[in-house]
Protein backbone atom coordinates (compact mmCIF):
# COMPACT_ATOMS: atom_id res chain seq x y z
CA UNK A 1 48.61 20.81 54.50
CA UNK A 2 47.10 17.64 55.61
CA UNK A 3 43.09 19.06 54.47
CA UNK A 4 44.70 20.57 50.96
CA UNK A 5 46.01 17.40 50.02
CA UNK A 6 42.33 15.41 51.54
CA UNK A 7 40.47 17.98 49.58
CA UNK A 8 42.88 17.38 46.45
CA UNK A 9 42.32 13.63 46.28
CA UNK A 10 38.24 14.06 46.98
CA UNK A 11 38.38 16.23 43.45
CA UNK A 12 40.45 13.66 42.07
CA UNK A 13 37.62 10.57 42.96
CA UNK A 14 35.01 12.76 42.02
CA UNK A 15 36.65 13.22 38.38
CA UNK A 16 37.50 10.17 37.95
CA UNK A 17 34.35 8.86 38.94
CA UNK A 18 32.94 10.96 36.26
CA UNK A 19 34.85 10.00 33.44
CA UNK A 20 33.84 6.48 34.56
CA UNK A 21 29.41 6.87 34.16
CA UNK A 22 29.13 9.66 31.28
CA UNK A 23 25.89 10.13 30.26
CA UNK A 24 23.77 8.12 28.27
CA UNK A 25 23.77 9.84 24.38
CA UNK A 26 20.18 10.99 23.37
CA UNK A 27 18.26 9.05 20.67
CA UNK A 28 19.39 9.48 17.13
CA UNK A 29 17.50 12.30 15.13
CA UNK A 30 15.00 10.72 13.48
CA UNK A 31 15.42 10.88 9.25
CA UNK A 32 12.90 13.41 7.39
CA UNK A 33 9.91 12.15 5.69
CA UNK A 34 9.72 12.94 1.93
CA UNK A 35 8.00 11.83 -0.90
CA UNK A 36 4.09 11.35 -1.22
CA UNK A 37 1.82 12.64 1.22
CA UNK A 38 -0.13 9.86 2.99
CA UNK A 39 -3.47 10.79 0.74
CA UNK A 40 -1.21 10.71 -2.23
CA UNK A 41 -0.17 6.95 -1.29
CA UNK A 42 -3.50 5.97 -1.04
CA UNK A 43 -4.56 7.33 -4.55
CA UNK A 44 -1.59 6.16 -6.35
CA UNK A 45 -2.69 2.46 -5.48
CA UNK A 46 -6.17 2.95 -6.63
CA UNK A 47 -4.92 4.84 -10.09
CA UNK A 48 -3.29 1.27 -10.15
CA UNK A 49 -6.24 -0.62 -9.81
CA UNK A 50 -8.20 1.74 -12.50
CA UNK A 51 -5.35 1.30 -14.66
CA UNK A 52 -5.79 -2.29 -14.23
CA UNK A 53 -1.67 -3.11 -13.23
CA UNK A 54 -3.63 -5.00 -10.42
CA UNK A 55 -4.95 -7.70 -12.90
CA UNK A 56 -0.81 -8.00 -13.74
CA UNK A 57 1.97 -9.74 -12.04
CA UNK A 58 3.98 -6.70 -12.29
CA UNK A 59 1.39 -4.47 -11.58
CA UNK A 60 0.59 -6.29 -8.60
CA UNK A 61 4.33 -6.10 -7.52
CA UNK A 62 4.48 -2.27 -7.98
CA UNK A 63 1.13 -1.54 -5.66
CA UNK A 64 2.64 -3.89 -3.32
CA UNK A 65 5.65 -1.16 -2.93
CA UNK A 66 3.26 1.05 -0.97
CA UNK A 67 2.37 -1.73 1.55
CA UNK A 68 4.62 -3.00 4.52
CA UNK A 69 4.10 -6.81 3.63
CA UNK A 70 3.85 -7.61 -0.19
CA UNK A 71 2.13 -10.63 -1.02
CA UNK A 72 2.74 -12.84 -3.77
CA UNK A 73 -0.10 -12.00 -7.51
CA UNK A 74 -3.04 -14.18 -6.44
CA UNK A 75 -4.12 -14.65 -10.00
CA UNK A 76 -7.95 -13.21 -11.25
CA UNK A 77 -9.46 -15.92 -9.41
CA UNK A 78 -11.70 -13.25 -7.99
CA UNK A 79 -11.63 -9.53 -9.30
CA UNK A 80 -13.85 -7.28 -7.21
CA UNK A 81 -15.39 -4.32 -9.21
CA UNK A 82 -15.05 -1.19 -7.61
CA UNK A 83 -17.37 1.97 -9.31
CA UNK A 84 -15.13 4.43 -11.12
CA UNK A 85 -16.55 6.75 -8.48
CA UNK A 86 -14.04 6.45 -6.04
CA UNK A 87 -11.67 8.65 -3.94
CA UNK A 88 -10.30 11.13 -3.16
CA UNK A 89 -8.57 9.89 -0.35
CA UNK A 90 -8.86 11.55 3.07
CA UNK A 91 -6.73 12.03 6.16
CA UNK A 92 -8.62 11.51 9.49
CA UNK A 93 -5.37 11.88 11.52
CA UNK A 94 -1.77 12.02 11.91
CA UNK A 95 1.23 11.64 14.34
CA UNK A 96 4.80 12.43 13.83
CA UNK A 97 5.55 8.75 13.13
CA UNK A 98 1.68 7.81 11.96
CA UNK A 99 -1.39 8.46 9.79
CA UNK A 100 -5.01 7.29 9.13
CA UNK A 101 -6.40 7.56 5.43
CA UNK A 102 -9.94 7.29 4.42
CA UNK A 103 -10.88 6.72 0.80
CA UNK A 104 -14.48 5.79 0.17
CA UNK A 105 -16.29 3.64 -2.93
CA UNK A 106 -19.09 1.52 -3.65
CA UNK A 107 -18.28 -2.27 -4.11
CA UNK A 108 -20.73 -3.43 -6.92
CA UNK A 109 -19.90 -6.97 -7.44
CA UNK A 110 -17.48 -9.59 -8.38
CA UNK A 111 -16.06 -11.59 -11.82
CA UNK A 112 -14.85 -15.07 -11.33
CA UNK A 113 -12.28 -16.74 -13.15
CA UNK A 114 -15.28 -18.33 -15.51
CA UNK A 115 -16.06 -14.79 -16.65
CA UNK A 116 -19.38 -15.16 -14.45
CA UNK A 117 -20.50 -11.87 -12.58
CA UNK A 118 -22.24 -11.63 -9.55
CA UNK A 119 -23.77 -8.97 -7.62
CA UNK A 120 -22.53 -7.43 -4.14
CA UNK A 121 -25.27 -8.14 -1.94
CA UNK A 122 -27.67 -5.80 -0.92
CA UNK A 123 -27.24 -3.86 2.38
CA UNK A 124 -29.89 -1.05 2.24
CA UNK A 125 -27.24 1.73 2.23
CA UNK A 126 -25.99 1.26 -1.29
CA UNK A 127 -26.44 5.18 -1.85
CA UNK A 128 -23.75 5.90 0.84
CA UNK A 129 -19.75 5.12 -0.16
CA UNK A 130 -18.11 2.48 1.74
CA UNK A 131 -15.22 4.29 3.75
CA UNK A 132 -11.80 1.80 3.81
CA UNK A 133 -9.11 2.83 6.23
CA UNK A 134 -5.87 2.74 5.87
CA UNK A 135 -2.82 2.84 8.78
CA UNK A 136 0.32 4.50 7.38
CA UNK A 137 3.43 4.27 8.72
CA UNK A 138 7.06 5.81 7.66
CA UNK A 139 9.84 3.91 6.65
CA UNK A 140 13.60 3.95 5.78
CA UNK A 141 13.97 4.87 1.75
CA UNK A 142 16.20 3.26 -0.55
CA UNK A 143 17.68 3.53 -4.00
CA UNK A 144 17.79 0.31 -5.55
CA UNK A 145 19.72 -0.75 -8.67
CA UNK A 146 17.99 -3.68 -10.99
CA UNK A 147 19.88 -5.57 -13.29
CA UNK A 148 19.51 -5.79 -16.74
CA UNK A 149 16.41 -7.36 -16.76
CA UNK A 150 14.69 -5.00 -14.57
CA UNK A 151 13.84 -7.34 -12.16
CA UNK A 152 16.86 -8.62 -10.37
CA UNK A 153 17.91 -6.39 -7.56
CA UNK A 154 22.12 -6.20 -7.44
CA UNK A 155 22.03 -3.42 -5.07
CA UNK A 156 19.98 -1.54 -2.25
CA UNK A 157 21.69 1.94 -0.23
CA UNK A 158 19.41 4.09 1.80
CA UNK A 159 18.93 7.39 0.81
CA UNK A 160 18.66 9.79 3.95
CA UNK A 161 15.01 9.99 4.62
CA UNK A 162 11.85 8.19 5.27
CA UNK A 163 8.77 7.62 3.09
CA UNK A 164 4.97 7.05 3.67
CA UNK A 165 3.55 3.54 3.60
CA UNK A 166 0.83 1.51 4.25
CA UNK A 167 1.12 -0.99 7.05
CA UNK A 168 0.15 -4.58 6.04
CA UNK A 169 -0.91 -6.31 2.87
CA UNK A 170 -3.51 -6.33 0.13
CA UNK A 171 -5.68 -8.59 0.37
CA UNK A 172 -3.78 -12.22 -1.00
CA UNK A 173 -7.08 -13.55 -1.90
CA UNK A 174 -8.54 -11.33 -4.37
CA UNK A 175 -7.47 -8.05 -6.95
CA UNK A 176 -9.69 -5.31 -8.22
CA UNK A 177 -10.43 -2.82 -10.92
CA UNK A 178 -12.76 -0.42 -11.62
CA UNK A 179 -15.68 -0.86 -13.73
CA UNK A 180 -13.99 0.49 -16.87
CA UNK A 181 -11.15 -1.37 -16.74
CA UNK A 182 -13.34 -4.38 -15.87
CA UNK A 183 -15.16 -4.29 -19.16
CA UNK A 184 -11.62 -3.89 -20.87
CA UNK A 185 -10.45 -6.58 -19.15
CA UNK A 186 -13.81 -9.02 -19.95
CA UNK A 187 -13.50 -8.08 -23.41
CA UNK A 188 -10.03 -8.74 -23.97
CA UNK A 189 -11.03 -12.11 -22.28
CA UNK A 190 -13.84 -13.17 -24.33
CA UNK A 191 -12.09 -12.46 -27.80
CA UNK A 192 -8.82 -14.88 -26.23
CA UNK A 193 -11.71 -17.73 -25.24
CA UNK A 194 -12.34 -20.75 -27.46
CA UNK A 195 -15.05 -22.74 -25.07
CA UNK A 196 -18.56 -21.13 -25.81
CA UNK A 197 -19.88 -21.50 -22.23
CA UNK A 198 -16.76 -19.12 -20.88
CA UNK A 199 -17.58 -16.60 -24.38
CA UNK A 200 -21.39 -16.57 -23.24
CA UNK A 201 -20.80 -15.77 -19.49
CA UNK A 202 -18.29 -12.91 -20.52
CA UNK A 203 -21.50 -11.31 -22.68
CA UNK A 204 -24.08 -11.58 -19.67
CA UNK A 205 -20.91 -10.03 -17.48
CA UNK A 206 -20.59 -6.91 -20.42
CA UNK A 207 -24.33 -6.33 -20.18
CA UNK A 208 -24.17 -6.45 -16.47
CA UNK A 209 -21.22 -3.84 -16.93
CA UNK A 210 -22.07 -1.23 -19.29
CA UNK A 211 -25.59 -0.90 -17.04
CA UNK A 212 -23.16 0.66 -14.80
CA UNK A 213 -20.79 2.54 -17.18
């Protein structure tokens, strides 16, 4: 009698002791990526920048959606111009929760804000695109409501799933176009300009532009 009841209250410790260190719960399932492909993140900013919305306060603020860390319009203090040649954008490599792009160009100079255009320098292997990479990471998605103007946000819910985007910021010091939308954009600038020095600088940029057109 004496070992049923010892072997009784050993069960009982053993249950209770049990109930006292369950098991730690497994990590959450992770949320589904949707949306763009990583390549088709990297395109959509450039399509931006040959659209010229990167030249625009707004613009600027819709590329800087695809990046981790917007950055505040730095003005066209200094618009590089990329060659209309660009793209496509690559993928060199990917991880459940990671992905490097490549999307190659050829950087052909620079406009200032004095309509002035200057050459990138030479480097000997101007026949061979430069290849920029970009680290993409996925992140929560959300549905967000503007107001009325289209610009104030009055509400933000997440939606279920992740999206691709790319980790850090544009460049705060600079924007850039394409050399189409650079001529547009000189143009548009030289028929808005009263002082003659800025209307003859945006001619000598044109002529410098349409050589590459």
């Amino acid at each position: 009698m004496k070992r049923v009841a010892a072997v009784a209250i050993a069960f009982m410790l053993l249950a209770a002791a049990c109930l006292k260190t369950p098991s730690p719960p497994g990590p959450p399932p992770k949320q589904p990526i949707k949306g763009k492909l990583p390549t088709e993140v990297v395109d959509e900013v450039w399509r931006l920048a040959t659209q010229g919305e990167l030249l625009t306060p707004d613009g600027w603020r819709r590329a800087c959606g695809f990046f981790s860390s917007p950055t505040p319009f730095p003005g066209n203090k200094v618009i590089l111009v990329m060659s209309n040649d660009w793209g496509p954008a690559f993928q060199v490599g990917s991880r459940d929760d990671a992905a490097e792009v490549d999307l190659g160009y050829f950087a052909l100079g620079k406009i200032d804000s004095a309509l002035r255009y200057a050459d990138t320098p030479q480097t000997g292997h101007e026949m061979v695109k430069t290849a920029f990479a970009y680290h993409l990471v996925p992140i929560p998605s959300y549905l967000e409501m503007m107001g009325p103007d289209g610009k104030t946000l009055v509400e933000k819910r997440p939606v279920g799933y992740r999206e691709w985007q790319i980790q850090g910021a544009p460049d705060p010091s600079v924007t850039w176009t394409t050399v189409n939308t650079a001529i547009r954009y000189v143009l548009e600038k030289r028929e808005q300009a009263t002082d003659p020095t800025l209307r003859k600088n945006a001619d000598q940029t044109l002529i410098k532009l349409l050589q590459m057109n």
